[in-house]
C-alpha atoms as a PDB file:
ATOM      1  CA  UNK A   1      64.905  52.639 110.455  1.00  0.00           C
ATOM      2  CA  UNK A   2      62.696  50.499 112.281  1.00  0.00           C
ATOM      3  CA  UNK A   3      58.981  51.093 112.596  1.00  0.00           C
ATOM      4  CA  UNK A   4      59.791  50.931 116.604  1.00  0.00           C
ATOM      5  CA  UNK A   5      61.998  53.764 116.867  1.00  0.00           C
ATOM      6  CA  UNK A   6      59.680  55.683 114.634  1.00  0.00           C
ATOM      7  CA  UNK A   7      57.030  55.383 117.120  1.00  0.00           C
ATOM      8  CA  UNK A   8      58.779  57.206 119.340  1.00  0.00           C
ATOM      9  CA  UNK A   9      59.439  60.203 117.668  1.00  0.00           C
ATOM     10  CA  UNK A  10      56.963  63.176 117.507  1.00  0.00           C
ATOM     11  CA  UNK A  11      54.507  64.321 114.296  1.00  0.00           C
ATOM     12  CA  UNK A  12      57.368  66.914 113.539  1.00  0.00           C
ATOM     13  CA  UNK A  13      60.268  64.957 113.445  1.00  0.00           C
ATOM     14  CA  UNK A  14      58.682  62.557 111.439  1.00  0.00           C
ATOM     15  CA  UNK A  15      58.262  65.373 108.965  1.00  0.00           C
ATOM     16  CA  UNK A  16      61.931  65.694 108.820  1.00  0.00           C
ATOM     17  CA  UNK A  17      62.606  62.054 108.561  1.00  0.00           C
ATOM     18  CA  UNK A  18      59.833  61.927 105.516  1.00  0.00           C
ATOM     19  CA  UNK A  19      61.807  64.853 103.616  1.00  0.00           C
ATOM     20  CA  UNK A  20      65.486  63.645 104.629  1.00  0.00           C
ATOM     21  CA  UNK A  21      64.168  60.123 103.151  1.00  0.00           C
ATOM     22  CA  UNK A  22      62.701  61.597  99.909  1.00  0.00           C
ATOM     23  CA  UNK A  23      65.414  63.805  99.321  1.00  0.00           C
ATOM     24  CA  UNK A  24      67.722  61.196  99.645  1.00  0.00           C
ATOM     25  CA  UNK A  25      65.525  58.972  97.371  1.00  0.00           C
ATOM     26  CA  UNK A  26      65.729  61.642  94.458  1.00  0.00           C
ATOM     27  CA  UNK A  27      69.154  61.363  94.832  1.00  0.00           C
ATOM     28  CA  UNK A  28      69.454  57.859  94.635  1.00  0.00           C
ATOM     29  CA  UNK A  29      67.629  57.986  91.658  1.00  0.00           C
ATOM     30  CA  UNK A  30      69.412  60.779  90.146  1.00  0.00           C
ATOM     31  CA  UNK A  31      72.974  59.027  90.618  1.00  0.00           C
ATOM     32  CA  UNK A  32      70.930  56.042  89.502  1.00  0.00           C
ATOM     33  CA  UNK A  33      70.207  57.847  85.652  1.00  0.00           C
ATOM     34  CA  UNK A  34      73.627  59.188  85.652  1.00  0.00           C
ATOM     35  CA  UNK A  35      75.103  55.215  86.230  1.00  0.00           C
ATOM     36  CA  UNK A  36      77.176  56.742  89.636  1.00  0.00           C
ATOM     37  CA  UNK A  37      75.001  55.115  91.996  1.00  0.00           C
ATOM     38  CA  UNK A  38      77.656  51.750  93.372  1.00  0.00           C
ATOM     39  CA  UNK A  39      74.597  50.636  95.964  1.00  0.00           C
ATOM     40  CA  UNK A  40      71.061  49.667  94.247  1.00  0.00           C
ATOM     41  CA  UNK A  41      69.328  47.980  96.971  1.00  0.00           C
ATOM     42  CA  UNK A  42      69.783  51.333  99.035  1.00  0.00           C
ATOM     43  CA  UNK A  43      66.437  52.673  96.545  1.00  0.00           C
ATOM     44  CA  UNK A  44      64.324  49.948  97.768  1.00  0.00           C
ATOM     45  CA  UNK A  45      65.099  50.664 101.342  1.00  0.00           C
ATOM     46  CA  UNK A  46      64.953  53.634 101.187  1.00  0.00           C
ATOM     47  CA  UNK A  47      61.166  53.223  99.272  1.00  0.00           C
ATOM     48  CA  UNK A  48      60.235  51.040 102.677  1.00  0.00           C
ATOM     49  CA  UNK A  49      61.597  53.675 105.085  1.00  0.00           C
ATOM     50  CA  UNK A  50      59.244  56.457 103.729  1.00  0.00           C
ATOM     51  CA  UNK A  51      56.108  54.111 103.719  1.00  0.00           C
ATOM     52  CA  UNK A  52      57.111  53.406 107.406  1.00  0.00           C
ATOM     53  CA  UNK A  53      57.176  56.828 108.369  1.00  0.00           C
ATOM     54  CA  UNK A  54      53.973  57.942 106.191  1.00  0.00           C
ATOM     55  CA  UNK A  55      52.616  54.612 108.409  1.00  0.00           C
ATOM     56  CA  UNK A  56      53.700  55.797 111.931  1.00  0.00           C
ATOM     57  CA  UNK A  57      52.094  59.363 111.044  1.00  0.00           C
ATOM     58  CA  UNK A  58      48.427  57.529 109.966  1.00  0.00           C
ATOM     59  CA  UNK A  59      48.705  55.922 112.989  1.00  0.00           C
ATOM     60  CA  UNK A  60      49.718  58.602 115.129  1.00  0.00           C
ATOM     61  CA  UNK A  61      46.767  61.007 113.598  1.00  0.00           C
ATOM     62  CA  UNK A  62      44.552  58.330 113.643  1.00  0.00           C
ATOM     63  CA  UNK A  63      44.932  57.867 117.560  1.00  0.00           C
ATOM     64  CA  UNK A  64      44.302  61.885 118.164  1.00  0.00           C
ATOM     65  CA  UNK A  65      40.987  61.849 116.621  1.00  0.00           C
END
């Protein structure tokens, strides 16, 4: 996901999309150990998406202060 479309959602949909992402990174990781995972790169992106959203909800707490 882009950093854009982030920005548009609210505090509690980011939420979702930061437990959807690391749910779907310990999954990755798992199928990773078990040598079923076909698509590596998907961990890395996956690594950026949840430092986006943990980004976009800094900045969105920052600006409510």
């Amino acid at each position: 996901m882009k950093a854009k479309e982030l920005r548009n959602l609210s505090e509690g949909e980011l939420q979702k999309k930061l437990s959807e992402f690391r749910k779907e990174l310990f999954n990755l990781r798992f199928q990773h150990a078990t040598s079923q995972l076909e698509n590596v790169k998907r961990i890395p992106q996956v690594k950026r998406d949840i430092a986006r959203v943990l980004t976009v909800l800094r900045e969105k707490r920052m600006e409510s202060r």
